[in-house]
C-alpha atoms as a PDB file:
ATOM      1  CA  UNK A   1     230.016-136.763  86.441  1.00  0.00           C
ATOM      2  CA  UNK A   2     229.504-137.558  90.046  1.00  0.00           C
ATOM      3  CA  UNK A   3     229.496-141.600  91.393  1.00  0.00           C
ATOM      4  CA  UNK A   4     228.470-142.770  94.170  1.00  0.00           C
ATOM      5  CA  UNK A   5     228.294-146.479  95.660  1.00  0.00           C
ATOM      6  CA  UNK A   6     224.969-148.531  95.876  1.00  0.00           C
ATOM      7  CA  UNK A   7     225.184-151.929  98.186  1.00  0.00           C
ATOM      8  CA  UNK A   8     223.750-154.977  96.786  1.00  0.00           C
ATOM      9  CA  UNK A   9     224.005-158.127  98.057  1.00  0.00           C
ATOM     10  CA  UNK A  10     224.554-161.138  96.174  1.00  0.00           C
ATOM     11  CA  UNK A  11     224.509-164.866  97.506  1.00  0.00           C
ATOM     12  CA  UNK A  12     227.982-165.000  98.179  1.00  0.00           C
ATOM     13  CA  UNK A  13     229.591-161.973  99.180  1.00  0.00           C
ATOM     14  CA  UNK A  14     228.410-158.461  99.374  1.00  0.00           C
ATOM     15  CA  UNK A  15     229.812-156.064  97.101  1.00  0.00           C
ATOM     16  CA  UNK A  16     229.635-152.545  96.418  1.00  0.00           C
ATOM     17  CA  UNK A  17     228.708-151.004  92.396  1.00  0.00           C
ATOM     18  CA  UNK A  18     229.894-147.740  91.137  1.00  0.00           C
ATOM     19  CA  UNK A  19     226.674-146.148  89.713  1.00  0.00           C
ATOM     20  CA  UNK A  20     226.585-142.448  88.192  1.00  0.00           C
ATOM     21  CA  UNK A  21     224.098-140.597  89.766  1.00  0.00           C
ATOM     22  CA  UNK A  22     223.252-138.706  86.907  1.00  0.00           C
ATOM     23  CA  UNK A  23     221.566-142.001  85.715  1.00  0.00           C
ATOM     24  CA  UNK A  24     219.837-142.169  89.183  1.00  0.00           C
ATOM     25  CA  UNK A  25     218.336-138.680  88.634  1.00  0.00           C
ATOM     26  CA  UNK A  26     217.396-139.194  84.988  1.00  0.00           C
ATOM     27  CA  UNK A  27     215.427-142.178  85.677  1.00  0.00           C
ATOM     28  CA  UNK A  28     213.555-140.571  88.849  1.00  0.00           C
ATOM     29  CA  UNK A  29     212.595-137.813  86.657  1.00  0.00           C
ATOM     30  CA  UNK A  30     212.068-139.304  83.727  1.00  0.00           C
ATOM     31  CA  UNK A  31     209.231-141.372  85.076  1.00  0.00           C
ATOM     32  CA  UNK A  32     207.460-138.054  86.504  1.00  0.00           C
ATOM     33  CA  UNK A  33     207.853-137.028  83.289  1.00  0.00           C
ATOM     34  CA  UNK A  34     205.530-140.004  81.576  1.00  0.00           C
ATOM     35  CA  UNK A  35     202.884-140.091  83.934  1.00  0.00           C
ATOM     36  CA  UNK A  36     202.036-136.372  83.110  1.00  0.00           C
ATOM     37  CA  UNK A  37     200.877-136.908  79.580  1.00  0.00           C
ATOM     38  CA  UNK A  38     197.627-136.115  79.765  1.00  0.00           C
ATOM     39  CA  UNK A  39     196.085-133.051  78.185  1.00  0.00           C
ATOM     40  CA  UNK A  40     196.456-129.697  80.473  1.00  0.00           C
ATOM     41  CA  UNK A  41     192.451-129.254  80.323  1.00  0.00           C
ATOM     42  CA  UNK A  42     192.126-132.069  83.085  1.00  0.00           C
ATOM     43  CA  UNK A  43     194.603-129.717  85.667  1.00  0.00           C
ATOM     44  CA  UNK A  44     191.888-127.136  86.654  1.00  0.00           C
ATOM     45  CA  UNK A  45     189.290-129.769  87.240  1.00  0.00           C
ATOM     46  CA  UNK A  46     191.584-131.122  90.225  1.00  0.00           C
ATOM     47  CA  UNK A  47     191.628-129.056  92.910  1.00  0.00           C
ATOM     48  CA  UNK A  48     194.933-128.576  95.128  1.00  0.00           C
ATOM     49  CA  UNK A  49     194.496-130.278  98.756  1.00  0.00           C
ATOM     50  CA  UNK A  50     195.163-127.261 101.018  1.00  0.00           C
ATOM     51  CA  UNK A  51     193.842-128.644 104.379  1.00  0.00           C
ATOM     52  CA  UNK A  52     195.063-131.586 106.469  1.00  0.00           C
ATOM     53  CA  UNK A  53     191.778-133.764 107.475  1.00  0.00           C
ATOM     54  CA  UNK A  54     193.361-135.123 111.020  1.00  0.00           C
ATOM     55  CA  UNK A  55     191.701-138.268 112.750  1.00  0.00           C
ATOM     56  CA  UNK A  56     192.657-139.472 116.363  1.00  0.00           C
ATOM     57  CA  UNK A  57     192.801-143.415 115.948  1.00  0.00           C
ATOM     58  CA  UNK A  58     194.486-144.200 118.831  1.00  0.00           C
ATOM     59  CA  UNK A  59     194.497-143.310 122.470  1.00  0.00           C
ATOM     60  CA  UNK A  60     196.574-141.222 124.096  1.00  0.00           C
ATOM     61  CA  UNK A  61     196.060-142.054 128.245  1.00  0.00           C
ATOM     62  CA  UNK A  62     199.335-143.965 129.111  1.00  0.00           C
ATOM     63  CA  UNK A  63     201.369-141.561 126.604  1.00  0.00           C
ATOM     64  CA  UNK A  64     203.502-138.565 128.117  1.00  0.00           C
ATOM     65  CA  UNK A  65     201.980-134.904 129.139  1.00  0.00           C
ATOM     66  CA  UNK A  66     203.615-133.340 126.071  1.00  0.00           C
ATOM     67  CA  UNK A  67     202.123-135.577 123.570  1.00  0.00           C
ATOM     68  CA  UNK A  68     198.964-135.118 125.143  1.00  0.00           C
ATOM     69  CA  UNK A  69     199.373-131.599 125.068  1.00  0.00           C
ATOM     70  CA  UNK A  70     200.169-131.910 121.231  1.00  0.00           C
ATOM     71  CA  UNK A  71     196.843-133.232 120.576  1.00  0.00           C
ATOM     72  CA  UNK A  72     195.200-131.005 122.299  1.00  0.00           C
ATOM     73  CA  UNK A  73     196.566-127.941 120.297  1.00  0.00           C
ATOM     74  CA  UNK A  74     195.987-129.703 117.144  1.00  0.00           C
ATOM     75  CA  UNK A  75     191.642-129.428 118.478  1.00  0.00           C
ATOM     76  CA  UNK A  76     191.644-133.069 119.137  1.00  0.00           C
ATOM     77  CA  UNK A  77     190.110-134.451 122.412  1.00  0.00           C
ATOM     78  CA  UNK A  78     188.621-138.206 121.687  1.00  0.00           C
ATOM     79  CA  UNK A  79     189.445-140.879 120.061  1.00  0.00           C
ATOM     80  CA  UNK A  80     187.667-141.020 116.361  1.00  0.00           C
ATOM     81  CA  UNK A  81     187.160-137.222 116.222  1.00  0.00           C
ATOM     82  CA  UNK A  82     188.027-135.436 113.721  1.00  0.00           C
ATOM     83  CA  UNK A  83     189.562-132.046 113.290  1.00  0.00           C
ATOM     84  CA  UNK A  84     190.718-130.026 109.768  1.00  0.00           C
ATOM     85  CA  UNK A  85     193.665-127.652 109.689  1.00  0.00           C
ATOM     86  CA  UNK A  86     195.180-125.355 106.854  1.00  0.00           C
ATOM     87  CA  UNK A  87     198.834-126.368 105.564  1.00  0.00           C
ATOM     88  CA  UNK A  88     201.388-124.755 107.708  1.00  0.00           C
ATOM     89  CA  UNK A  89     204.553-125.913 109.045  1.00  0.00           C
ATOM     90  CA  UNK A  90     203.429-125.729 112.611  1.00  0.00           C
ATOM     91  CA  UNK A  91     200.569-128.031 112.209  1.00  0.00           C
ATOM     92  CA  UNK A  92     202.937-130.496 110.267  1.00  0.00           C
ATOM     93  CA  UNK A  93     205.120-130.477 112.773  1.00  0.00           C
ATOM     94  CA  UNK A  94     202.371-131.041 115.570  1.00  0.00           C
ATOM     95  CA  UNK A  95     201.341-134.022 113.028  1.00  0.00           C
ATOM     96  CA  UNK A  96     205.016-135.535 112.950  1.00  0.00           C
ATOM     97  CA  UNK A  97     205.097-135.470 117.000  1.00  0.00           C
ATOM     98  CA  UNK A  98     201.973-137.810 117.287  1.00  0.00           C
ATOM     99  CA  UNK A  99     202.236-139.469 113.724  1.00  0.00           C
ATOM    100  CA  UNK A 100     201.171-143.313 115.697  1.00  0.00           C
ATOM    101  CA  UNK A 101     198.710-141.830 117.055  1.00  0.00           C
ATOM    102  CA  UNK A 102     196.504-139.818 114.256  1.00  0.00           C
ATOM    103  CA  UNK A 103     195.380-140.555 110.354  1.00  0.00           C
ATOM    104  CA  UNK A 104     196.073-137.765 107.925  1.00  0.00           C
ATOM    105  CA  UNK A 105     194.915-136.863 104.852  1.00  0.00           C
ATOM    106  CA  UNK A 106     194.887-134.174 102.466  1.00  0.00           C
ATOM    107  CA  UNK A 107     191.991-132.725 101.148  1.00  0.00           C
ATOM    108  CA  UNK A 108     190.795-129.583  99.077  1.00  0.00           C
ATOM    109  CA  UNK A 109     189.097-126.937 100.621  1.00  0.00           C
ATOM    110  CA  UNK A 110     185.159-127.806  99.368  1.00  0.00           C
ATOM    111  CA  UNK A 111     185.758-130.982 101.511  1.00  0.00           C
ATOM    112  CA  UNK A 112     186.960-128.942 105.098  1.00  0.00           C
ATOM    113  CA  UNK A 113     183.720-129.913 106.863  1.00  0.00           C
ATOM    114  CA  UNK A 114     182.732-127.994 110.196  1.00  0.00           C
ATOM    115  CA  UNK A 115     181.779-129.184 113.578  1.00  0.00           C
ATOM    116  CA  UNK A 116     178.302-129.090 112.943  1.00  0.00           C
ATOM    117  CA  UNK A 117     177.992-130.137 109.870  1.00  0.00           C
ATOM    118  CA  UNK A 118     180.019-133.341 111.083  1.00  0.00           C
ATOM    119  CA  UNK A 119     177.515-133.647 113.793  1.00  0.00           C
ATOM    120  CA  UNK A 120     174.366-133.361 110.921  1.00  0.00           C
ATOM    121  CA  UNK A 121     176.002-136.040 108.829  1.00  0.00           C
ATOM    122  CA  UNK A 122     176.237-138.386 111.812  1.00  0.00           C
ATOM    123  CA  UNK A 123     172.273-138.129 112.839  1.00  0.00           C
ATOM    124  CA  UNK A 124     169.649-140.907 111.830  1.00  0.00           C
ATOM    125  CA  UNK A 125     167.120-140.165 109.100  1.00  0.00           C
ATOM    126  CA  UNK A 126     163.471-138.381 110.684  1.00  0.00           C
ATOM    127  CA  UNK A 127     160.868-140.947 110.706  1.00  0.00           C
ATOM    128  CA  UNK A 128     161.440-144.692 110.555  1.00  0.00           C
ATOM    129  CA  UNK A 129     162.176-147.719 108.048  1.00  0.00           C
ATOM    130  CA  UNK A 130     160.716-150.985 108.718  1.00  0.00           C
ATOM    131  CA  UNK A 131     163.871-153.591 107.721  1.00  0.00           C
ATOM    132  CA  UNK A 132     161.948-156.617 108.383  1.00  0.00           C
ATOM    133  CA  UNK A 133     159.072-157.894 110.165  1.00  0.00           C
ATOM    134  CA  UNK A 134     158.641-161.429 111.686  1.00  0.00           C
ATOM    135  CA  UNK A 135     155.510-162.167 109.192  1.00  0.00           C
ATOM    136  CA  UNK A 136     157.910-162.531 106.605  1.00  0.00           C
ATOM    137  CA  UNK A 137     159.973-165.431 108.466  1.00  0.00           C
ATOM    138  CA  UNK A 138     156.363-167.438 109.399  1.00  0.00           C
ATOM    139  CA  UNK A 139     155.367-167.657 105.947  1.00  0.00           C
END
């Protein structure tokens, strides 16, 4: 059985405790192991998250040429725009160079949403909707 030395500090002194790993990696897995209790039906309903949804939050202008180059290979030219890219360990690695920069999440395919439908979500309504009318504050 394999040991190896976890630092703790106490109020007086620090000191170092012999723990066996084994009982590290038993614990780690064990609580994987609870959480997956439910019954296997619910697993096909969830669908795995194959794409990365990327999101520019921040700016890039006083940031060096090769980061802005990074962000322009992931499809990403303005702040707030975002772009959706397949899991590969390219674009993770393009994600890791300007991780302060961009929001990522992970999403199934039936969410991957093109450019124009982005752009048809964003438009106002046809027609108009009255919200209020002075009348009502008069009376």
């Amino acid at each position: 059985m394999t040991t190896r030395l976890i630092p703790y500090a106490s109020s007086l002194s620090r000191t170092c405790q012999r723990v066996p790993l084994l009982a590290v990696r038993t614990l780690a897995t064990s609580s994987t192991q609870t959480t997956s209790t439910e019954p296997s039906t619910s697993a096909p309903s969830q669908l795995p998250n194959t794409h990365f949804k990327i999101t520019l939050r921040r700016s890039a202008i006083s940031l060096g040429d090769s980061i802005k180059e990074t962000l322009i290979s992931l499809g990403i030219h303005r702040r707030m725009q975002t772009v959706y890219h397949r899991h590969s360990p390219d674009i993770a690695g393009k994600i890791l160079r300007v991780k302060e920069l961009v929001e990522v999440v992970n999403v199934p395919e039936q969410m991957v949403r093109t450019k124009q439908q982005q752009t048809l979500d964003r438009r106002a309504k046809r027609g108009y909707k009255v919200v209020g009318s002075r009348k009502e504050t008069i009376i």
